[in-house]
PDB file of N, CA and C in Angstrom:
ATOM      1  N   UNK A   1       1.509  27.420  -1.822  1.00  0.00           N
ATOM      2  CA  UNK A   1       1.318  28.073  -0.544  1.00  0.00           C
ATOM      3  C   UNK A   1       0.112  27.488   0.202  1.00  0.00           C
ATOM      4  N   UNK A   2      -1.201  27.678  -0.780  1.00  0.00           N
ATOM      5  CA  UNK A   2      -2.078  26.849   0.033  1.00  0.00           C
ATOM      6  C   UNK A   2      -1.836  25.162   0.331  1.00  0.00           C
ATOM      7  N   UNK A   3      -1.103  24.732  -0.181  1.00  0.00           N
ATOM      8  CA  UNK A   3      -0.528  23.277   0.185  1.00  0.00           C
ATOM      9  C   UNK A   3       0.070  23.423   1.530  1.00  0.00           C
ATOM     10  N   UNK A   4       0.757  24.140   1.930  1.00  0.00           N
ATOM     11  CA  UNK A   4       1.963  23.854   3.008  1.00  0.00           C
ATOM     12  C   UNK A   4       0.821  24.578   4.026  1.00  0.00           C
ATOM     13  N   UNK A   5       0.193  25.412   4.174  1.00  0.00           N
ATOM     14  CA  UNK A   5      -0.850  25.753   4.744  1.00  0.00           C
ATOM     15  C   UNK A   5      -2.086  24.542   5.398  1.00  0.00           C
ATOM     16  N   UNK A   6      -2.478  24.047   4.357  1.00  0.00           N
ATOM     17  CA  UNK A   6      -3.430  22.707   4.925  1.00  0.00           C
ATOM     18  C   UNK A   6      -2.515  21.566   5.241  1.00  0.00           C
ATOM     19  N   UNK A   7      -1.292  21.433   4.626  1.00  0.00           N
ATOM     20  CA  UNK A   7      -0.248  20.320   5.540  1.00  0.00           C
ATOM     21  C   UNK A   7      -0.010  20.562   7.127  1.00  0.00           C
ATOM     22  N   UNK A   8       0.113  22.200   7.364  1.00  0.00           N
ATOM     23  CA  UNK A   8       0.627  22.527   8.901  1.00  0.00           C
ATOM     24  C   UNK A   8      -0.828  22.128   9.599  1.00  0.00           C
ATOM     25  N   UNK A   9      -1.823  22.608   8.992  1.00  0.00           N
ATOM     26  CA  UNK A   9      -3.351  22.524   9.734  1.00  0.00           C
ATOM     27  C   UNK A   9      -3.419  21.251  10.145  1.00  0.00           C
ATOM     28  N   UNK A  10      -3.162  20.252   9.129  1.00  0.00           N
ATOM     29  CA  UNK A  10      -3.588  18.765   9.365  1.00  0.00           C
ATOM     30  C   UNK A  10      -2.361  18.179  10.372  1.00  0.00           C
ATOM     31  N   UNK A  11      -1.377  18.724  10.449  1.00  0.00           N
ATOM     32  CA  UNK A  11      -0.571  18.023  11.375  1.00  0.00           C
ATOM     33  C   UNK A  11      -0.787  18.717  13.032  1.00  0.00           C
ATOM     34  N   UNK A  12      -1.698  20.104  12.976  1.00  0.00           N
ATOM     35  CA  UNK A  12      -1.832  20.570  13.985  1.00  0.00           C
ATOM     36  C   UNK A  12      -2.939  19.753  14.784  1.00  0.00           C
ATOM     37  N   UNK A  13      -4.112  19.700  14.156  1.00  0.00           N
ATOM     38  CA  UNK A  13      -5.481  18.885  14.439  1.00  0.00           C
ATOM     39  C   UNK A  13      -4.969  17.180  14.618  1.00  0.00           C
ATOM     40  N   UNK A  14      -3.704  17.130  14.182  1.00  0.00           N
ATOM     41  CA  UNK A  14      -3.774  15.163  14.375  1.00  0.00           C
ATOM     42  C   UNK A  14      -3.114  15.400  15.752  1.00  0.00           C
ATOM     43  N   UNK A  15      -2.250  16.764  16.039  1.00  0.00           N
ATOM     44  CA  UNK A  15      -1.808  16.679  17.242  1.00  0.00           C
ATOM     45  C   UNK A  15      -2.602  16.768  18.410  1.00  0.00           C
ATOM     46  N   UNK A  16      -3.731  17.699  18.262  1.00  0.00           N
ATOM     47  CA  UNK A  16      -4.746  17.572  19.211  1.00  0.00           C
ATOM     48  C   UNK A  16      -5.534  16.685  19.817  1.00  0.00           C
ATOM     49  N   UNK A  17      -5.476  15.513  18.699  1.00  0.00           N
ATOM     50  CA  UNK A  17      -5.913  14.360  18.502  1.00  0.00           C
ATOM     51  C   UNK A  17      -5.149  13.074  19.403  1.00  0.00           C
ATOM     52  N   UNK A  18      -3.675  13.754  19.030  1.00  0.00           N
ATOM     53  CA  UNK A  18      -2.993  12.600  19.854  1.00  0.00           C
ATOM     54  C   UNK A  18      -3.204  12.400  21.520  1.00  0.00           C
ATOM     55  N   UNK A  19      -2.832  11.330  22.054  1.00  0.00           N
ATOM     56  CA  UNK A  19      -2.530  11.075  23.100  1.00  0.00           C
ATOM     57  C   UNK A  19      -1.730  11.748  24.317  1.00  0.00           C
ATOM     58  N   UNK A  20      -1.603  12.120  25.292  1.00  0.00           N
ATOM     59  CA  UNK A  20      -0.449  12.353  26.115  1.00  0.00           C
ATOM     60  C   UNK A  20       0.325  11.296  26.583  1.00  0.00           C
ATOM     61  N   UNK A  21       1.745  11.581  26.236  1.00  0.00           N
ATOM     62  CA  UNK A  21       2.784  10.959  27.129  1.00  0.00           C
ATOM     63  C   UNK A  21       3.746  11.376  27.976  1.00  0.00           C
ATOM     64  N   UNK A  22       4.378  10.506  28.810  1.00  0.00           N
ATOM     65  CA  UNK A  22       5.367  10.930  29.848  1.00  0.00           C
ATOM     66  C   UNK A  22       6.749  10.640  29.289  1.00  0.00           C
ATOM     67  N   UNK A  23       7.619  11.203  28.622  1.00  0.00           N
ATOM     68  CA  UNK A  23       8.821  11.448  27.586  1.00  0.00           C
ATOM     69  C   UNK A  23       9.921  11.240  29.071  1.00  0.00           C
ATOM     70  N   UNK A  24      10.526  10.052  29.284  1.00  0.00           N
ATOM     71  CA  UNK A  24      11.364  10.492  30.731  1.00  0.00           C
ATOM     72  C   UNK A  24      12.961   9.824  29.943  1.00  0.00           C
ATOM     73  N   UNK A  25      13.901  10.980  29.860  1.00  0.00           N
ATOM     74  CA  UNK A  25      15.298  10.230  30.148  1.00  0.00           C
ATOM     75  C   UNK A  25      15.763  10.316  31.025  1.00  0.00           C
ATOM     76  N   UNK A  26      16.968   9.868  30.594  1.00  0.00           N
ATOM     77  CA  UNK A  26      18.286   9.741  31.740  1.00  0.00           C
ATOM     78  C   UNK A  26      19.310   9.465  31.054  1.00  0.00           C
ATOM     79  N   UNK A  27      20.537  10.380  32.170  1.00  0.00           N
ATOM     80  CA  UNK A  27      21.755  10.227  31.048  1.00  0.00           C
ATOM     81  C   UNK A  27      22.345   8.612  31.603  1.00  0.00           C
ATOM     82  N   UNK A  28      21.996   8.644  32.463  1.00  0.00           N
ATOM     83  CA  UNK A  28      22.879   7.163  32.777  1.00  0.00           C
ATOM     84  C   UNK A  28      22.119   6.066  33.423  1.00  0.00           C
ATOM     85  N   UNK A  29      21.164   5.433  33.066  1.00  0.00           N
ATOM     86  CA  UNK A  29      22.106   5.145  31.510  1.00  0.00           C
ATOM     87  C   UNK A  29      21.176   6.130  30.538  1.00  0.00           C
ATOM     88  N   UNK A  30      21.769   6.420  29.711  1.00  0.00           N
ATOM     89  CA  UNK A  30      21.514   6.521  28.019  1.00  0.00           C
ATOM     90  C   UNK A  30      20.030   6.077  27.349  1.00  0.00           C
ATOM     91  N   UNK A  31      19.135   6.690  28.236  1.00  0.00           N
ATOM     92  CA  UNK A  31      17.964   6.088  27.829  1.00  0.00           C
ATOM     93  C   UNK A  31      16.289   7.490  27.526  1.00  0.00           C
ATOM     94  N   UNK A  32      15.808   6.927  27.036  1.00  0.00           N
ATOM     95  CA  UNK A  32      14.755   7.788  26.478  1.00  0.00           C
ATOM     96  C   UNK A  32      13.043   6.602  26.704  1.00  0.00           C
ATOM     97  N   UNK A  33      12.412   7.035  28.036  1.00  0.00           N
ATOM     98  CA  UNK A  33      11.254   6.332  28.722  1.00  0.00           C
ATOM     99  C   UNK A  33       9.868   6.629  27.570  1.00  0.00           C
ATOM    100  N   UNK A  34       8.900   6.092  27.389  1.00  0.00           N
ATOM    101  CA  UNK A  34       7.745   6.610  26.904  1.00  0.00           C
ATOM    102  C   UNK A  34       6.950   6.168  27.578  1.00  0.00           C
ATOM    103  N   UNK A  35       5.996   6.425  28.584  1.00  0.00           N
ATOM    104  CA  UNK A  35       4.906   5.830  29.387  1.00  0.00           C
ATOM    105  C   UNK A  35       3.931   6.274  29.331  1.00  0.00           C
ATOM    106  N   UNK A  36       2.770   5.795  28.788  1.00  0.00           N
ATOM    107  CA  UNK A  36       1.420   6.103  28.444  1.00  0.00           C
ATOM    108  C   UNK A  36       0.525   5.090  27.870  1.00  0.00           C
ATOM    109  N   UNK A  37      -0.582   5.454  26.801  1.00  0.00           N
ATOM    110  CA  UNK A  37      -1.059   6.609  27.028  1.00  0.00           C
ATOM    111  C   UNK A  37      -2.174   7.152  27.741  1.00  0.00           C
ATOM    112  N   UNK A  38      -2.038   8.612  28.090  1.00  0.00           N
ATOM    113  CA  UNK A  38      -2.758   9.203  28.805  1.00  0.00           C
ATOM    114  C   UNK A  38      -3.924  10.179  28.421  1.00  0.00           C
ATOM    115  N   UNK A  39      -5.298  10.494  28.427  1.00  0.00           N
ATOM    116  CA  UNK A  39      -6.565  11.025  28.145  1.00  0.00           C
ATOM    117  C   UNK A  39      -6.259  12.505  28.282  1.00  0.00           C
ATOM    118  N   UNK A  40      -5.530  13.145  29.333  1.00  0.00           N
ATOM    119  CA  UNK A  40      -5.000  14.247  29.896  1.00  0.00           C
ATOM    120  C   UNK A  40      -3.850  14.791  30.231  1.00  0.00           C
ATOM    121  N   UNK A  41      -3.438  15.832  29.936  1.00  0.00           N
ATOM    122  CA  UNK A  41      -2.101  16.451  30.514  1.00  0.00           C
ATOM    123  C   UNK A  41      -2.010  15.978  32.257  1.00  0.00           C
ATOM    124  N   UNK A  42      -2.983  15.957  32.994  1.00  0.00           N
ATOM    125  CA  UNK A  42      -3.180  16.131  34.333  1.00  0.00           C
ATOM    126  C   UNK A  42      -2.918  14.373  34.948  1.00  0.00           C
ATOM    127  N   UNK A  43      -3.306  13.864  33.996  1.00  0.00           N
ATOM    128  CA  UNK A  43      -3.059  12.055  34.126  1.00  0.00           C
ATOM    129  C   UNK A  43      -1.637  12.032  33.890  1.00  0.00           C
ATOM    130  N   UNK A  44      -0.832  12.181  32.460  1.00  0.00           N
ATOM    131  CA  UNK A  44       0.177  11.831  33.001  1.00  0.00           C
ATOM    132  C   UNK A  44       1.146  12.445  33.312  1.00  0.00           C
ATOM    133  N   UNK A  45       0.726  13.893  33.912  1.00  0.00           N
ATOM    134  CA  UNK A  45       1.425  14.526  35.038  1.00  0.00           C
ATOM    135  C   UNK A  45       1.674  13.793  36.196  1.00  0.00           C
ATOM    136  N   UNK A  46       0.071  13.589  36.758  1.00  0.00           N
ATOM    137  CA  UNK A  46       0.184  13.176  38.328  1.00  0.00           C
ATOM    138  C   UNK A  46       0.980  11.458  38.112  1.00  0.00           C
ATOM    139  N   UNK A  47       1.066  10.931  37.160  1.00  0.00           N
ATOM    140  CA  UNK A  47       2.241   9.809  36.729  1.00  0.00           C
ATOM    141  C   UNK A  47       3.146   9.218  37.054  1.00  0.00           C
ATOM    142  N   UNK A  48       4.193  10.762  36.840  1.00  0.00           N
ATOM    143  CA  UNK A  48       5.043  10.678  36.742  1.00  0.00           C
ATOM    144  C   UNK A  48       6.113  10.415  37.858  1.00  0.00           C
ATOM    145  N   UNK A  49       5.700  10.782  38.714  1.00  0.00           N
ATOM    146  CA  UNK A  49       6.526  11.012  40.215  1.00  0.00           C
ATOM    147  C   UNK A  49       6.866   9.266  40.225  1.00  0.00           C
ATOM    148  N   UNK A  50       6.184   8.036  40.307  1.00  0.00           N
ATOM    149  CA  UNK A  50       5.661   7.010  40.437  1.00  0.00           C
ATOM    150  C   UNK A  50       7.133   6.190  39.356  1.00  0.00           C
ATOM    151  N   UNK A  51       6.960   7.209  38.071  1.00  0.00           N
ATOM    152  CA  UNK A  51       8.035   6.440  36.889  1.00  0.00           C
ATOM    153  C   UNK A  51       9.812   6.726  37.485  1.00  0.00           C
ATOM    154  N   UNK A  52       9.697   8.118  37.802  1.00  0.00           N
ATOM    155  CA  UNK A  52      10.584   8.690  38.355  1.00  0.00           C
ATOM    156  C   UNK A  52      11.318   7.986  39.747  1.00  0.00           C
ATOM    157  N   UNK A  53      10.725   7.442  40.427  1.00  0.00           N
ATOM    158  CA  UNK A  53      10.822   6.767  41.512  1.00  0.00           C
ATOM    159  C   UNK A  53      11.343   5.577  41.291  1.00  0.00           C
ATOM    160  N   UNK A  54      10.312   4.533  40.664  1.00  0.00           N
ATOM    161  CA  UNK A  54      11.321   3.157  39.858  1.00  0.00           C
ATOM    162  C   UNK A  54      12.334   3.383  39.209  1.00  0.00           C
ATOM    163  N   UNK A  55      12.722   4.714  38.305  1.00  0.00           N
ATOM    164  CA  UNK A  55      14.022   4.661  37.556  1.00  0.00           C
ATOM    165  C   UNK A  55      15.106   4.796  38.515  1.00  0.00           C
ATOM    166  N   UNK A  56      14.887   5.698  39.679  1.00  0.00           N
ATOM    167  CA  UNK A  56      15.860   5.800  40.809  1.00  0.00           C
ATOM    168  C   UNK A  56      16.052   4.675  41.576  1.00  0.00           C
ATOM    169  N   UNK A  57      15.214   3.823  42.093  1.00  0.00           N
ATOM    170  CA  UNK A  57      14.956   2.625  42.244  1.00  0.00           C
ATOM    171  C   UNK A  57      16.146   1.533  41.682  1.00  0.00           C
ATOM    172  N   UNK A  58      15.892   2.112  40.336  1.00  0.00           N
ATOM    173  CA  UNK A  58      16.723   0.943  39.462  1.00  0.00           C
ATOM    174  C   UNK A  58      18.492   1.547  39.181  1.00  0.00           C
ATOM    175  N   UNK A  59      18.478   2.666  40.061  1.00  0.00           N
ATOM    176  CA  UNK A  59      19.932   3.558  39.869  1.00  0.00           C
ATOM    177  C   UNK A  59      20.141   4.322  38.424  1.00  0.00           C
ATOM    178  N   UNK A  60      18.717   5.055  38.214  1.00  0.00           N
ATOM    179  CA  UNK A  60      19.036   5.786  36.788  1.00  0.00           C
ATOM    180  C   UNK A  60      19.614   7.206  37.402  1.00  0.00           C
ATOM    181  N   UNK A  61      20.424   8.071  36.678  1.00  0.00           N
ATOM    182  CA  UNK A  61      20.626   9.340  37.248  1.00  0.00           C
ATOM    183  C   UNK A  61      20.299  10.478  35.694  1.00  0.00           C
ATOM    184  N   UNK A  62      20.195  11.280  36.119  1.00  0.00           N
ATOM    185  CA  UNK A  62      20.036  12.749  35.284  1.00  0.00           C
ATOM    186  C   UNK A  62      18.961  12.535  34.598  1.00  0.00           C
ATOM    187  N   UNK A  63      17.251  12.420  35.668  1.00  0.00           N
ATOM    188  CA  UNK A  63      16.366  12.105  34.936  1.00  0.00           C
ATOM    189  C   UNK A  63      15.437  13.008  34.850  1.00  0.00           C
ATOM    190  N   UNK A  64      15.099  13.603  33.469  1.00  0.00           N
ATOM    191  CA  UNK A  64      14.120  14.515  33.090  1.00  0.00           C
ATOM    192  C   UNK A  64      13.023  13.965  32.456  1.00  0.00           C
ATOM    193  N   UNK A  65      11.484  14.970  32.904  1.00  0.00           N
ATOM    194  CA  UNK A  65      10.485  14.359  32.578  1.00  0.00           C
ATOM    195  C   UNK A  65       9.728  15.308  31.392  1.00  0.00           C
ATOM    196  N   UNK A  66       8.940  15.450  30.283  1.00  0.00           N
ATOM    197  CA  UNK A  66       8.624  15.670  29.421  1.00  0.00           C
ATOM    198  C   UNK A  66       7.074  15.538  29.345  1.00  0.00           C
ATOM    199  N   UNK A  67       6.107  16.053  29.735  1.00  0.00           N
ATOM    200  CA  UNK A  67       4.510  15.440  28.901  1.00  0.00           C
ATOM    201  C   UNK A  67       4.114  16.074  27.390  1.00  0.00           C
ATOM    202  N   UNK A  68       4.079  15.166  26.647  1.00  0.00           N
ATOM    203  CA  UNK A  68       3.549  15.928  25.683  1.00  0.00           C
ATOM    204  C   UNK A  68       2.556  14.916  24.957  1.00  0.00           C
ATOM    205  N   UNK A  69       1.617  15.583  23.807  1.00  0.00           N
ATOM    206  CA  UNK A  69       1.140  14.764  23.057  1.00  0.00           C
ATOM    207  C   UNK A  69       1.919  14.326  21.773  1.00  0.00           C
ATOM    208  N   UNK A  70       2.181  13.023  21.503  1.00  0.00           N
ATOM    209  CA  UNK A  70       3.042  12.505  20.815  1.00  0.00           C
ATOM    210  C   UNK A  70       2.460  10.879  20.067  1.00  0.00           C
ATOM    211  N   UNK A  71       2.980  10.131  19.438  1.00  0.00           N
ATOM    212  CA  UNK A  71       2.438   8.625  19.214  1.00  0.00           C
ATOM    213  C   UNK A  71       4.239   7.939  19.167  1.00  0.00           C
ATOM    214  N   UNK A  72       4.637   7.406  20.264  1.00  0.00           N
ATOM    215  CA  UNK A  72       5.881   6.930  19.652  1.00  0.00           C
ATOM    216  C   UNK A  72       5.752   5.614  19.573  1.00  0.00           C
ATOM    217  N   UNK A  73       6.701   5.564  18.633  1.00  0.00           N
ATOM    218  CA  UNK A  73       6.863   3.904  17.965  1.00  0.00           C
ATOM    219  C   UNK A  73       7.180   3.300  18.384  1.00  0.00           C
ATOM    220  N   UNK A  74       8.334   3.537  19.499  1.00  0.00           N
ATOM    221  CA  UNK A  74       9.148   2.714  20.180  1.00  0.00           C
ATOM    222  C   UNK A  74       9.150   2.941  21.752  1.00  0.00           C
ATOM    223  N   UNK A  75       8.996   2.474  22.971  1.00  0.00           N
ATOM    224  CA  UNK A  75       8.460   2.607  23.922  1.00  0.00           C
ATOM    225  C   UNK A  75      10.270   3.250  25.072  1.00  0.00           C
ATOM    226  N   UNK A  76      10.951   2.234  24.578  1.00  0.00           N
ATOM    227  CA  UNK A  76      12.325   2.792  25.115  1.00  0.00           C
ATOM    228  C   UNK A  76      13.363   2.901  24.388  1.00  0.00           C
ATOM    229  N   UNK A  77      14.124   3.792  24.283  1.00  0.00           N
ATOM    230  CA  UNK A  77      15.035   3.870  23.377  1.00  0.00           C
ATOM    231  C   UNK A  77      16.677   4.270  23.873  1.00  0.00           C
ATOM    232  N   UNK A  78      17.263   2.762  24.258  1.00  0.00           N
ATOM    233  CA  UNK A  78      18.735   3.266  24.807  1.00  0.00           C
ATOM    234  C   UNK A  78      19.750   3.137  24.159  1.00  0.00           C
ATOM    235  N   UNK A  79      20.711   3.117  24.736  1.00  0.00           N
ATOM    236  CA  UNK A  79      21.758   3.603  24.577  1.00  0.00           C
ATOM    237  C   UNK A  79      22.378   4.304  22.939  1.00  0.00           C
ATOM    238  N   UNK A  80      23.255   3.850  22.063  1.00  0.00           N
ATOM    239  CA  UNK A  80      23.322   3.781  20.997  1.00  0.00           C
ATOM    240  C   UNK A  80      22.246   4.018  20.167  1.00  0.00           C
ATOM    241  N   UNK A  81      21.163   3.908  20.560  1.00  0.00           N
ATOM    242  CA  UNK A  81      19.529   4.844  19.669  1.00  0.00           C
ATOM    243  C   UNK A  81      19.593   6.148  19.683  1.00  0.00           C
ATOM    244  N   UNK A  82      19.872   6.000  21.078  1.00  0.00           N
ATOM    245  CA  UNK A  82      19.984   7.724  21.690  1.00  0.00           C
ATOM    246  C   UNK A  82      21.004   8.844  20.191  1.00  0.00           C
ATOM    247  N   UNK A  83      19.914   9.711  20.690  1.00  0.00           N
ATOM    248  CA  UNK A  83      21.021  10.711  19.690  1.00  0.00           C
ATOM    249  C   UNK A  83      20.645  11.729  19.769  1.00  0.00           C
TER     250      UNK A  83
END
């Protein structure tokens, strides 16, 4: 019990730790954005409008935006990744 206890703690504090990112898909195409990283929720908030704009730009549709603190491995992840 005290194991799974200091496991949740330590994954809570590495999260605090992490970075912010801007998490943006789209269904079409089939894609999953990561743009960062950012010091603040408020950085890559004010961001986003900017990412959102080039994906339309480039004819992406059904695009949702996401900030969270995260570390991803992989910066874009389409089609067939997607899942």
């Amino acid at each position: 019990m005290f194991n799974r206890i200091k496991f949740l703690l330590r994954g809570f504090i590495q999260g605090l730790k992490s970075d912010y990112w801007a998490e943006v898909t789209t269904q079409c195409p089939d894609c999953i954005y990561y743009f960062g990283p950012f010091q603040s929720f408020v950085e890559a908030k004010a961001a986003c409008p900017g990412y959102v704009d080039d994906l339309k730009s480039e004819g992406a549709l059904g695009i949702k935006v996401v900030v969270k603190r995260c570390h991803p491995d992989v910066l874009t992840i389409f089609d067939e990744q997607v899942s």
